[in-house]
C-alpha atoms as a PDB file:
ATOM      1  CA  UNK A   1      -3.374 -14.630   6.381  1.00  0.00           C
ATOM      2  CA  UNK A   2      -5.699 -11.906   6.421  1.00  0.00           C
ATOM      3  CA  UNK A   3      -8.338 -11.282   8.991  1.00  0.00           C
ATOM      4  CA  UNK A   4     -11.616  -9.903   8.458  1.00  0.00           C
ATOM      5  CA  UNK A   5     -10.877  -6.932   9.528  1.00  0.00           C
ATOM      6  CA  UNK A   6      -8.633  -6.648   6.331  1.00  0.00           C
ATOM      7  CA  UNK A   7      -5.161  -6.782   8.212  1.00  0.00           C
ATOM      8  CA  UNK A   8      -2.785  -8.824   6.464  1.00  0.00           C
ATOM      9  CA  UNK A   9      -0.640 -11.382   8.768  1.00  0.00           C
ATOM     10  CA  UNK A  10       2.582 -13.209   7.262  1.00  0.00           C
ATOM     11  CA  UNK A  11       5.395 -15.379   8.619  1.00  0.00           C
ATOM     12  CA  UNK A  12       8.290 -17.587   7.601  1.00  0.00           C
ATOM     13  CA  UNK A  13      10.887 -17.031   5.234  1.00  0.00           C
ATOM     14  CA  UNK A  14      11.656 -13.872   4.741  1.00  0.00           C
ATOM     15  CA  UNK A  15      15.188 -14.168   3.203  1.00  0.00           C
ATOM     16  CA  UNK A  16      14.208 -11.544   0.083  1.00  0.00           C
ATOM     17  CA  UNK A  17      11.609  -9.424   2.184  1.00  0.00           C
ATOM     18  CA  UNK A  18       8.817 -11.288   0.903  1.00  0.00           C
ATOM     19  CA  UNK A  19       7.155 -11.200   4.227  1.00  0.00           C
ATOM     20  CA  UNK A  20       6.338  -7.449   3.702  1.00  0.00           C
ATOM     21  CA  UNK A  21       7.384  -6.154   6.918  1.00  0.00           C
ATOM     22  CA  UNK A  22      10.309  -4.054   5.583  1.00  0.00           C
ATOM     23  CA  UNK A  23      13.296  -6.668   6.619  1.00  0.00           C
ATOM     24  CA  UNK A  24      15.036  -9.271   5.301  1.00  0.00           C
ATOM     25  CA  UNK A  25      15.631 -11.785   8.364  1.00  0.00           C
ATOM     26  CA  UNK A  26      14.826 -15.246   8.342  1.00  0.00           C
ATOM     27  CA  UNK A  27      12.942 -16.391   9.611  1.00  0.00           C
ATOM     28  CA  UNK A  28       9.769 -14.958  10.823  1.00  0.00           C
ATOM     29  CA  UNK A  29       7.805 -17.385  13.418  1.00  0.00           C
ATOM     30  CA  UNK A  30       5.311 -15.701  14.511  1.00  0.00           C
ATOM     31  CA  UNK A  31       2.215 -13.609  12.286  1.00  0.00           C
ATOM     32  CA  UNK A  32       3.224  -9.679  11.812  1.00  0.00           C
ATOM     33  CA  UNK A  33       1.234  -6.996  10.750  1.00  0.00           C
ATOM     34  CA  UNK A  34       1.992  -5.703   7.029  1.00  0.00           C
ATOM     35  CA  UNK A  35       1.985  -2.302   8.019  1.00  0.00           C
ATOM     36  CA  UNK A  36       2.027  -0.986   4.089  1.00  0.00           C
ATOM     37  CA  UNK A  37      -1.079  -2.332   3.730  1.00  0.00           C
ATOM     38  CA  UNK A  38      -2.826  -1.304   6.546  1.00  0.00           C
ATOM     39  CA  UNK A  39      -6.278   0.372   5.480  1.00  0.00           C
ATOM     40  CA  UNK A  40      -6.402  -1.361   2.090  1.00  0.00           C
ATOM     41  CA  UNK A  41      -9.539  -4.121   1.892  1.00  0.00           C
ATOM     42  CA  UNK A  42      -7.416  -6.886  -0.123  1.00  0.00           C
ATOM     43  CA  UNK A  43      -9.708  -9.371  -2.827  1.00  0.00           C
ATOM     44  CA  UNK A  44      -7.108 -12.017  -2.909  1.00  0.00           C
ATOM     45  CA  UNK A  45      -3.030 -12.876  -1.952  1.00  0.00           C
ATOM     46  CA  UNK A  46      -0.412 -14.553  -4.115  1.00  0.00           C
ATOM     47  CA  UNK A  47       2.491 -16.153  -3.049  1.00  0.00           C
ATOM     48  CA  UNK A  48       5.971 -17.279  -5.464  1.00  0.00           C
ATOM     49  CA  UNK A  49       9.010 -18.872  -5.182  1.00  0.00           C
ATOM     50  CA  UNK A  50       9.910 -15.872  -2.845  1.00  0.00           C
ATOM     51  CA  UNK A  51       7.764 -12.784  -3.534  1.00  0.00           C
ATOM     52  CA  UNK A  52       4.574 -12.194  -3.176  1.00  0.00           C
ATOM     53  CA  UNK A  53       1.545 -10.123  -4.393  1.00  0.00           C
ATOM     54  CA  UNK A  54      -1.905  -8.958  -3.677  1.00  0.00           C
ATOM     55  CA  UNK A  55      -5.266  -7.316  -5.648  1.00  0.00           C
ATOM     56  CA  UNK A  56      -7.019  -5.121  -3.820  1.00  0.00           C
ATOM     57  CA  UNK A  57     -10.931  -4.893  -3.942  1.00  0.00           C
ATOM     58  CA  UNK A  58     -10.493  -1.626  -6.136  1.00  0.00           C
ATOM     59  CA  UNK A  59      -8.145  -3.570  -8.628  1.00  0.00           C
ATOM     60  CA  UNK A  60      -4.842  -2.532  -7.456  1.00  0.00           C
ATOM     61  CA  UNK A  61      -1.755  -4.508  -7.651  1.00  0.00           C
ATOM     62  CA  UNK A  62       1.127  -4.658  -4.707  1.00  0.00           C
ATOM     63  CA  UNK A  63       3.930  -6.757  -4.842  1.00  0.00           C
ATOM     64  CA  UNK A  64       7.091  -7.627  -2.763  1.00  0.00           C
ATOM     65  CA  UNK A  65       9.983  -9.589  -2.504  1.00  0.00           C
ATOM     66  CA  UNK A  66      12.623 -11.055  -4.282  1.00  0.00           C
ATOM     67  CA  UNK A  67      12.707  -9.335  -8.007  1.00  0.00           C
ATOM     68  CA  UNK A  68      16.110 -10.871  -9.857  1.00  0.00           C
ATOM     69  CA  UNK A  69      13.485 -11.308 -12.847  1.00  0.00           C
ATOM     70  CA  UNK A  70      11.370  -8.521 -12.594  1.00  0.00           C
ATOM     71  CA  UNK A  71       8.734 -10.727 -11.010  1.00  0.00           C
ATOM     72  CA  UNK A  72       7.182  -7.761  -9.504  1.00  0.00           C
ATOM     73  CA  UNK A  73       6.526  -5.971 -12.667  1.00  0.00           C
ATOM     74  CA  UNK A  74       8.036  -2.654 -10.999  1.00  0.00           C
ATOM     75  CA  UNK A  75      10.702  -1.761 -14.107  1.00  0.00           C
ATOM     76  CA  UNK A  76      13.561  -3.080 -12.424  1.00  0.00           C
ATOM     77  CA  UNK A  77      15.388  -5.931 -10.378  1.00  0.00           C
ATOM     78  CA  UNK A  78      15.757  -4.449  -6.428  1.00  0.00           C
ATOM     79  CA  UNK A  79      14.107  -6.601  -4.070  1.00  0.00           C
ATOM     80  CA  UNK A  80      11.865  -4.942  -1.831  1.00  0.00           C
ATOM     81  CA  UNK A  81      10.504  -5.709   1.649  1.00  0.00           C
ATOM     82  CA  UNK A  82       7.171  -4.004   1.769  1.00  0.00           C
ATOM     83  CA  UNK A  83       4.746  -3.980  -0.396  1.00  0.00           C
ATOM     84  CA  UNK A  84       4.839  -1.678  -3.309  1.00  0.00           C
ATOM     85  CA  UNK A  85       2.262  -0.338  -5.842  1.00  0.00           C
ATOM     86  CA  UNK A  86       2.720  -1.798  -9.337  1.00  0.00           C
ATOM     87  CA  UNK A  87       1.684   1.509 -10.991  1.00  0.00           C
ATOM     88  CA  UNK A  88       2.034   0.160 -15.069  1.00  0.00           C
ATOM     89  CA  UNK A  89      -1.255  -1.769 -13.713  1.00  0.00           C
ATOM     90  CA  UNK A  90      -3.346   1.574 -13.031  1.00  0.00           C
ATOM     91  CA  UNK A  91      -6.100   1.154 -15.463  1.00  0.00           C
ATOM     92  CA  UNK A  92      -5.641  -2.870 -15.663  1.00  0.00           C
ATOM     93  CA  UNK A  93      -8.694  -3.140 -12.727  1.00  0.00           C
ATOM     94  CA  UNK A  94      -7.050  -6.517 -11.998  1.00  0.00           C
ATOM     95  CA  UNK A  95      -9.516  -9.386 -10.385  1.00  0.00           C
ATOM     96  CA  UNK A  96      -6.831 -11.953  -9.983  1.00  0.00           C
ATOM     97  CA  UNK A  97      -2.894 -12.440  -9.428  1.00  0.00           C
ATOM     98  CA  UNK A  98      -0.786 -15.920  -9.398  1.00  0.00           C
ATOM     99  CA  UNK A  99       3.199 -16.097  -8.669  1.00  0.00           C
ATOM    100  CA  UNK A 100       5.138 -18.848  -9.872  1.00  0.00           C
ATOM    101  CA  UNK A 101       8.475 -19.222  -9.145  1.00  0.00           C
ATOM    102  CA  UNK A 102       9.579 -16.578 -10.541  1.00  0.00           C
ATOM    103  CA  UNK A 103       7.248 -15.088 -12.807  1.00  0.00           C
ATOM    104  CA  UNK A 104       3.983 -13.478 -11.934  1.00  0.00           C
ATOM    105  CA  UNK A 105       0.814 -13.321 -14.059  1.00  0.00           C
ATOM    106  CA  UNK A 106      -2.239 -10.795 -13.782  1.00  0.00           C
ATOM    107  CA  UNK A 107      -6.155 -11.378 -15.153  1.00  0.00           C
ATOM    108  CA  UNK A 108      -8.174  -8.614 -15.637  1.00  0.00           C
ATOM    109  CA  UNK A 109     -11.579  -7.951 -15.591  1.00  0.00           C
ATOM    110  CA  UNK A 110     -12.233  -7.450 -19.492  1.00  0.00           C
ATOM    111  CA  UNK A 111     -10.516 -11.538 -19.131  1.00  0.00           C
ATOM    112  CA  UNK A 112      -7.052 -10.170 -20.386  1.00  0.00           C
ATOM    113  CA  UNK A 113      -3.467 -11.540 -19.237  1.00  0.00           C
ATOM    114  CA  UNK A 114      -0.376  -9.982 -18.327  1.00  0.00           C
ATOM    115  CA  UNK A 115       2.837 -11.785 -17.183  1.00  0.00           C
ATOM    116  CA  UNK A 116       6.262 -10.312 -16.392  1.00  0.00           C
ATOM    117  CA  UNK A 117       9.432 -11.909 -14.311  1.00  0.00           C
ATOM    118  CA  UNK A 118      11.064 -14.568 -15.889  1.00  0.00           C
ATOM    119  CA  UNK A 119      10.411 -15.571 -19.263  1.00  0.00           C
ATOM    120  CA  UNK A 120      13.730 -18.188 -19.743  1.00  0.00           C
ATOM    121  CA  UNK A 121      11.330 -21.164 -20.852  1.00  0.00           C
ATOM    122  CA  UNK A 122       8.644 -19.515 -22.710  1.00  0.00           C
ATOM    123  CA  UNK A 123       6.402 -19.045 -19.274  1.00  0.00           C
ATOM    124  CA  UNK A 124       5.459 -15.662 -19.875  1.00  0.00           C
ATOM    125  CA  UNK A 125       3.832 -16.744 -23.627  1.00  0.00           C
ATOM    126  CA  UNK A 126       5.125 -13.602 -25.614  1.00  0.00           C
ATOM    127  CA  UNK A 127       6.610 -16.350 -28.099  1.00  0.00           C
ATOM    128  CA  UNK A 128      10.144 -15.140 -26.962  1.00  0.00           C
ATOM    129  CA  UNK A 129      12.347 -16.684 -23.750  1.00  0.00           C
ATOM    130  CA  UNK A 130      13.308 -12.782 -22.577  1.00  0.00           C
ATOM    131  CA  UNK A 131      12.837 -11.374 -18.990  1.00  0.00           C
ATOM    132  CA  UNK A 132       9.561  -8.792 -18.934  1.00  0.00           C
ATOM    133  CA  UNK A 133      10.519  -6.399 -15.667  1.00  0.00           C
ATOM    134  CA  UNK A 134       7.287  -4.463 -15.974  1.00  0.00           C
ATOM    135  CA  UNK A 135       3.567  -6.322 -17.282  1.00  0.00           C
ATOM    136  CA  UNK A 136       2.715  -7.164 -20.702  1.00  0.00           C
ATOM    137  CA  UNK A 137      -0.111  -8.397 -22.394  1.00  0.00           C
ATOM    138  CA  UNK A 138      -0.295 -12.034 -23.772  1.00  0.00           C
ATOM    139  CA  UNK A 139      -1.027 -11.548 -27.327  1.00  0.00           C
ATOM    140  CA  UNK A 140      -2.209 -14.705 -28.291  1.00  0.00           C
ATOM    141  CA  UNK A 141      -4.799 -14.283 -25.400  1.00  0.00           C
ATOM    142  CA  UNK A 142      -6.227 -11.195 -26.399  1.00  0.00           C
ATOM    143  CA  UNK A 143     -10.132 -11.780 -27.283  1.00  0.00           C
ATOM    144  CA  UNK A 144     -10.095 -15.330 -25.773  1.00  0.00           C
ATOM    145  CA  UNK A 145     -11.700 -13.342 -22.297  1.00  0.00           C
ATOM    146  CA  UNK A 146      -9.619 -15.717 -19.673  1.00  0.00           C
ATOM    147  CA  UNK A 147     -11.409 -16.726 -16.283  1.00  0.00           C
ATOM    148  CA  UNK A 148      -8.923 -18.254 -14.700  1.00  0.00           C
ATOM    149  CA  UNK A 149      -5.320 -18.081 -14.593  1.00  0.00           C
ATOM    150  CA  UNK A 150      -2.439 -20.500 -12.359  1.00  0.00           C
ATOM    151  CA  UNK A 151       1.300 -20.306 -12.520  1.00  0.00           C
ATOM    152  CA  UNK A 152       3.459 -23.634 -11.753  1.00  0.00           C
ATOM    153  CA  UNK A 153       5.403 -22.663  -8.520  1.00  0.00           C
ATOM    154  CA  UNK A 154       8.238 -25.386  -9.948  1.00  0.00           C
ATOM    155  CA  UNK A 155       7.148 -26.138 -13.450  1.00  0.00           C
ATOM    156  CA  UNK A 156       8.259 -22.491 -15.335  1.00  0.00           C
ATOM    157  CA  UNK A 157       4.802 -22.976 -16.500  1.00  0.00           C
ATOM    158  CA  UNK A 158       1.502 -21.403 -16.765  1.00  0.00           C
ATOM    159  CA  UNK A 159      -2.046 -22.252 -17.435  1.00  0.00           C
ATOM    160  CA  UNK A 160      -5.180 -20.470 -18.067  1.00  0.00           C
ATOM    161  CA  UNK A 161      -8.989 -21.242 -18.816  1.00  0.00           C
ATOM    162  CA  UNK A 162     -10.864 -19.652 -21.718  1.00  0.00           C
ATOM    163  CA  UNK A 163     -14.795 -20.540 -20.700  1.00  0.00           C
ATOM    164  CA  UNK A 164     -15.928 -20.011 -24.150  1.00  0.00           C
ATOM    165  CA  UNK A 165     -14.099 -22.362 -25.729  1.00  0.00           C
ATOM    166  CA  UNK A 166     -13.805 -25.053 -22.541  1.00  0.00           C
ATOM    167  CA  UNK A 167     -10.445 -25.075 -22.898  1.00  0.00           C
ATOM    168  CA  UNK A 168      -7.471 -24.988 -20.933  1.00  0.00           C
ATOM    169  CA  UNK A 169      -4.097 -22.985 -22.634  1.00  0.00           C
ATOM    170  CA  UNK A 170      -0.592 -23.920 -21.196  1.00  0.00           C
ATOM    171  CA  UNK A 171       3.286 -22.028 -22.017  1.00  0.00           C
ATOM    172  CA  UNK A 172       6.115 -22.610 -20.648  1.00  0.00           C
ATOM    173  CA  UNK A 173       8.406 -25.749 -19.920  1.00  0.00           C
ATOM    174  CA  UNK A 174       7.059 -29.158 -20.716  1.00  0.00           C
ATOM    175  CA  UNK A 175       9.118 -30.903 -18.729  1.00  0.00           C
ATOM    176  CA  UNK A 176      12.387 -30.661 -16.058  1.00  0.00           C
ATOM    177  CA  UNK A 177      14.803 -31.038 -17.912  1.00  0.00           C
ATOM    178  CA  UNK A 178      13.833 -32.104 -21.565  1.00  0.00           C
ATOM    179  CA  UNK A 179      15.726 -31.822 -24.262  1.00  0.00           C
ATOM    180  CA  UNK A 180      15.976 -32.369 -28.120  1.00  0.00           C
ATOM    181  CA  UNK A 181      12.874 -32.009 -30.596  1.00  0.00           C
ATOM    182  CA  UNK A 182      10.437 -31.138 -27.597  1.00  0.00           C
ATOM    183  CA  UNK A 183      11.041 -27.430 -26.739  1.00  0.00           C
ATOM    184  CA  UNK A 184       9.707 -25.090 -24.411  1.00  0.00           C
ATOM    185  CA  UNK A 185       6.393 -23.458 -25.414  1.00  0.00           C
ATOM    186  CA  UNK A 186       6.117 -19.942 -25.867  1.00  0.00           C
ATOM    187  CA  UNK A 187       2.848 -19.113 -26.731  1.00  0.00           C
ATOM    188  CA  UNK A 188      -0.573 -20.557 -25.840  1.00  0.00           C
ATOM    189  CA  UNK A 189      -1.799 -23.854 -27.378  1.00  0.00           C
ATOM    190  CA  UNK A 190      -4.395 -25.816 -25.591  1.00  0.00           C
ATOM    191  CA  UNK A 191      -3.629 -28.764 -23.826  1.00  0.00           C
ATOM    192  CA  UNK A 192      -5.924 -31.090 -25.086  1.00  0.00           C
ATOM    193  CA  UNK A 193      -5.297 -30.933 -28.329  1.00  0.00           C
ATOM    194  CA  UNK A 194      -1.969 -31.985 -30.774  1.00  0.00           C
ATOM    195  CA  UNK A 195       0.811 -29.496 -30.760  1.00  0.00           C
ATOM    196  CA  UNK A 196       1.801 -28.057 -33.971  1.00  0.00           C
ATOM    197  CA  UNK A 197       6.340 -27.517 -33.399  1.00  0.00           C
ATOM    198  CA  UNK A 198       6.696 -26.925 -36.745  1.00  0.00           C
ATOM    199  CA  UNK A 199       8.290 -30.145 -37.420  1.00  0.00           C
ATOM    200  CA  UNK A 200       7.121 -32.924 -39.021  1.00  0.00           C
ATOM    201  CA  UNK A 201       5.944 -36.125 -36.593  1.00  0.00           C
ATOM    202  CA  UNK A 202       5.050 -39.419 -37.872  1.00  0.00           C
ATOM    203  CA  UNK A 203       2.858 -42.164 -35.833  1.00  0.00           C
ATOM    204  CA  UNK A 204       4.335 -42.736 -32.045  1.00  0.00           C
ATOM    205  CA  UNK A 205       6.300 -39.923 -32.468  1.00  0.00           C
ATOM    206  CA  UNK A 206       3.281 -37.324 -32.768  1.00  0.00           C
ATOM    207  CA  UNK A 207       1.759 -39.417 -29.798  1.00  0.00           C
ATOM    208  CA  UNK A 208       4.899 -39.535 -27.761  1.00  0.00           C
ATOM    209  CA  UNK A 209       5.128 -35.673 -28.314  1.00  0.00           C
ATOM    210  CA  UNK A 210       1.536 -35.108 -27.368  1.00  0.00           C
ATOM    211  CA  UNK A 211       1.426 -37.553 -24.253  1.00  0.00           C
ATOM    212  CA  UNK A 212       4.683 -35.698 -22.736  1.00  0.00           C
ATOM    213  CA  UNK A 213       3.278 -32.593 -22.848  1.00  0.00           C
ATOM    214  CA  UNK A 214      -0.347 -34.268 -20.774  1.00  0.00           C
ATOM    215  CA  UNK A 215       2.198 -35.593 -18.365  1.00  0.00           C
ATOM    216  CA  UNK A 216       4.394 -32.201 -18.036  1.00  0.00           C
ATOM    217  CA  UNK A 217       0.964 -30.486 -16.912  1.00  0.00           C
ATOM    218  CA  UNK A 218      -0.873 -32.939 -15.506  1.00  0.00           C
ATOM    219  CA  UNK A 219      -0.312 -32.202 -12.088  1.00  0.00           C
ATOM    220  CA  UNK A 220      -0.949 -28.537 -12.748  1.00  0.00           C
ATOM    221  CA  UNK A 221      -4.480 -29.326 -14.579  1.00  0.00           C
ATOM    222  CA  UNK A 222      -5.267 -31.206 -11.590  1.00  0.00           C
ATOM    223  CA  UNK A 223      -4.782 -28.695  -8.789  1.00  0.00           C
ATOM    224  CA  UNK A 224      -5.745 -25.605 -11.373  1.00  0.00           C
ATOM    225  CA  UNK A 225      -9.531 -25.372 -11.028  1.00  0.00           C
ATOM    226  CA  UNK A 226      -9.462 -26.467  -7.017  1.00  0.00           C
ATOM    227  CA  UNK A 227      -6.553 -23.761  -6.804  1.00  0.00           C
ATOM    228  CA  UNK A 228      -8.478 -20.872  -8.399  1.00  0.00           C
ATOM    229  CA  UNK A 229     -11.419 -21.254  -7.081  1.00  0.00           C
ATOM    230  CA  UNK A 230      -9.976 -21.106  -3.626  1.00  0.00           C
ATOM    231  CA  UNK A 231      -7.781 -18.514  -3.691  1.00  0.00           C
ATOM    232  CA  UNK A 232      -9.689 -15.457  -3.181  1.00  0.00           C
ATOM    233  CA  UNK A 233     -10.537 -14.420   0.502  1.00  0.00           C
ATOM    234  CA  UNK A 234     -13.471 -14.967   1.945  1.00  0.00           C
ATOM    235  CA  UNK A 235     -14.417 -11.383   2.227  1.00  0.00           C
ATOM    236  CA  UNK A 236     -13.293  -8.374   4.351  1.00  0.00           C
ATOM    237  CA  UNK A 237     -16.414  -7.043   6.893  1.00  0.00           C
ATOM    238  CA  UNK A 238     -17.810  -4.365   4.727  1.00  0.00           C
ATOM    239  CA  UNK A 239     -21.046  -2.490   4.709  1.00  0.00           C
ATOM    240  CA  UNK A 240     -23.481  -2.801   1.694  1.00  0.00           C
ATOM    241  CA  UNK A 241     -27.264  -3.076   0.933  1.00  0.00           C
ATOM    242  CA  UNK A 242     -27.339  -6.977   1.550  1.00  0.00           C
ATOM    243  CA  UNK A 243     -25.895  -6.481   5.068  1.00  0.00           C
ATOM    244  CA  UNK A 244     -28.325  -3.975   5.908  1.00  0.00           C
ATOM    245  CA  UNK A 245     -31.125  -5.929   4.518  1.00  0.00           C
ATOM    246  CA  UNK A 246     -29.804  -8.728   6.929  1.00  0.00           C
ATOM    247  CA  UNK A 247     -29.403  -6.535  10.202  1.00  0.00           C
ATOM    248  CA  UNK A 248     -33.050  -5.839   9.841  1.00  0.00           C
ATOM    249  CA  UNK A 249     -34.922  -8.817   9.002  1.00  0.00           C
ATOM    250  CA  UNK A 250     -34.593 -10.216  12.472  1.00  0.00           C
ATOM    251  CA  UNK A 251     -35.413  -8.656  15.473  1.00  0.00           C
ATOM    252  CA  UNK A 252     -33.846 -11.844  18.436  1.00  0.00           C
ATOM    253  CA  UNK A 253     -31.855 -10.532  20.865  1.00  0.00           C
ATOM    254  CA  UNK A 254     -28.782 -13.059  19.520  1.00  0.00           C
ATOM    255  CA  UNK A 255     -29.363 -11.549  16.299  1.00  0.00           C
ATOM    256  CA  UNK A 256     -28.935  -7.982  17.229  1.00  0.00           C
ATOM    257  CA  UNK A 257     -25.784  -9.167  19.438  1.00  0.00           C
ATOM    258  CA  UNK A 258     -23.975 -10.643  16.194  1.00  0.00           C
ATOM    259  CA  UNK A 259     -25.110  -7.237  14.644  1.00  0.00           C
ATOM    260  CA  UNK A 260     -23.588  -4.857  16.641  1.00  0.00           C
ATOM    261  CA  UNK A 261     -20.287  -7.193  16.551  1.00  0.00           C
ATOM    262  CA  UNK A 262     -20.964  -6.889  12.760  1.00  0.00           C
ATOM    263  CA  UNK A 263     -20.888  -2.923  13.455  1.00  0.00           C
ATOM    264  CA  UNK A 264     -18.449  -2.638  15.582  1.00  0.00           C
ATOM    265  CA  UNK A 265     -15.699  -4.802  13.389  1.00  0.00           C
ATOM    266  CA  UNK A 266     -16.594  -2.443  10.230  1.00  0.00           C
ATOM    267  CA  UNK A 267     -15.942   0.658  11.477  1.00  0.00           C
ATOM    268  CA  UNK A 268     -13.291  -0.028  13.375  1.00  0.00           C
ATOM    269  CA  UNK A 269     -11.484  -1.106  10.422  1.00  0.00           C
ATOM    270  CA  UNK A 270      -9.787   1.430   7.484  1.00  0.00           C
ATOM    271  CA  UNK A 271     -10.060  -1.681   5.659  1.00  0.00           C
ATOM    272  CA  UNK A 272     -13.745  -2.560   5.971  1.00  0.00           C
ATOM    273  CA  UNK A 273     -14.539   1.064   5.649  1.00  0.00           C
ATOM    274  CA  UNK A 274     -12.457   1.738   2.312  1.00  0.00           C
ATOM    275  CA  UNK A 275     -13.975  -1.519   1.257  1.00  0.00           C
ATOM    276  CA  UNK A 276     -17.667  -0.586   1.985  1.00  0.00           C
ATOM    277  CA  UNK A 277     -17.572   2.350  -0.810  1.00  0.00           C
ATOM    278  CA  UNK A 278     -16.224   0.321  -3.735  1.00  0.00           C
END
């Protein structure tokens, strides 16, 4: 939870540090204060299987927790309990961040995607099943300018929206625990249309193939679009030219109350402050 002030509050399990409070108990009952954080005005929080990650208003990347896949795209597999600064995404100027299970995914601002952590059923759609410890670019994505992106917390799948075309892309596993001539996808195809395996289908087959993967990702398609949209923050306090413009179009004595609380929160706040000049 993250108050407008821009501190960031977490509780619960905490088991692989992915609290961010620099322990591993578990568990955590009450909010604490991620103290790593402290001063940086956050755009959005993601939360995984048990790690979890952030993008701050200036595109930055932090992540923390459990890492036995690389999930937090630092080069390696050491959990860590507070947050730390994915530095391979320096230049990425990253606008959104979704954890799955164990695999993490990254949009950028040009509409690009990155994954890295655990790739075992194609999830990470760099048409290969290997582990990625630090981010890389989905291949088949590049051009398609993403908007939105939404890993399955159970699935070992992923889904993202390319505006353009209407279209949603899923990779990954189809299904828990099929097996035979329906494997895993690893690279984007788009949902809504037939998938091409290589293989030859005939009739019901084709249609049994196609209808498995629409029930695989159905209930991901269903939550994607109400689960993007509603993961970003409402917004730190910060100062800009709208603000202003606000503070001094009224002149009531309630409205000048609610602006000097407006005041008083922002620059009392590192956060709201650092946040004000981006």
């Amino acid at each position: 939870s993250v108050r407008e002030g821009g501190e960031l509050f977490t509780w619960g399990q905490n088991t692989h540090g992915q609290l961010g409070v620099e322990s591993q108990t578990t568990p955590i009952p009450k909010p604490q204060l991620v103290k790593r954080l402290k001063g940086i005005p956050l755009a959005q929080i993601a939360a995984g299987g048990a790690h979890s990650a952030v993008v701050s208003l200036s595109g930055a990347v932090y992540s923390w927790g459990k890492n036995d896949f690389g999930q937090l795209g630092l080069g390696d597999t050491e959990d860590r309990d507070c947050p730390s600064y994915v530095g391979a995404l320096e230049h990425w100027k990253a606008v959104f961040i979704s954890c799955g299970a164990d695999h993490t995914a990254v949009l950028s601002k040009e509409g690009l995607v990155c994954t890295f952590g655990a790739g075992g059923a194609g999830q990470l759609g760099h048409n290969s099943t290997q582990n990625e410890l630090t981010p890389r670019v989905v291949a088949e994505l590049w051009g398609a300018r993403v908007s939105q992106v939404a890993c399955g917390r159970w699935e070992k799948h992923t889904l993202v929206y390319v505006p353009s075309l209407d279209k949603v892309y899923s990779f990954g596993s189809r299904e828990e625990g099929q097996q035979g001539d329906q494997p895993n996808q690893l690279i984007p195809l788009p949902i809504n249309s037939p998938v091409n395996t290589g293989k030859s289908h005939q009739g019901n087959d084709h249609c049994t193939m196609y209808n498995d993967l629409i029930k695989s990702t159905c209930n991901l398609v269903s939550i994607f679009t109400h689960f993007t949209q509603n993961s970003y923050l409402n917004g730190i306090a910060t100062l800009t030219e709208e603000v202003v413009a606000a503070w001094i179009s009224n002149s009531s004595l309630q409205h000048w109350e609610n602006v000097k609380k407006d005041i008083r929160l922002i620059f009392s706040s590192e956060a709201c402050i650092n946040g004000s000049f981006l």
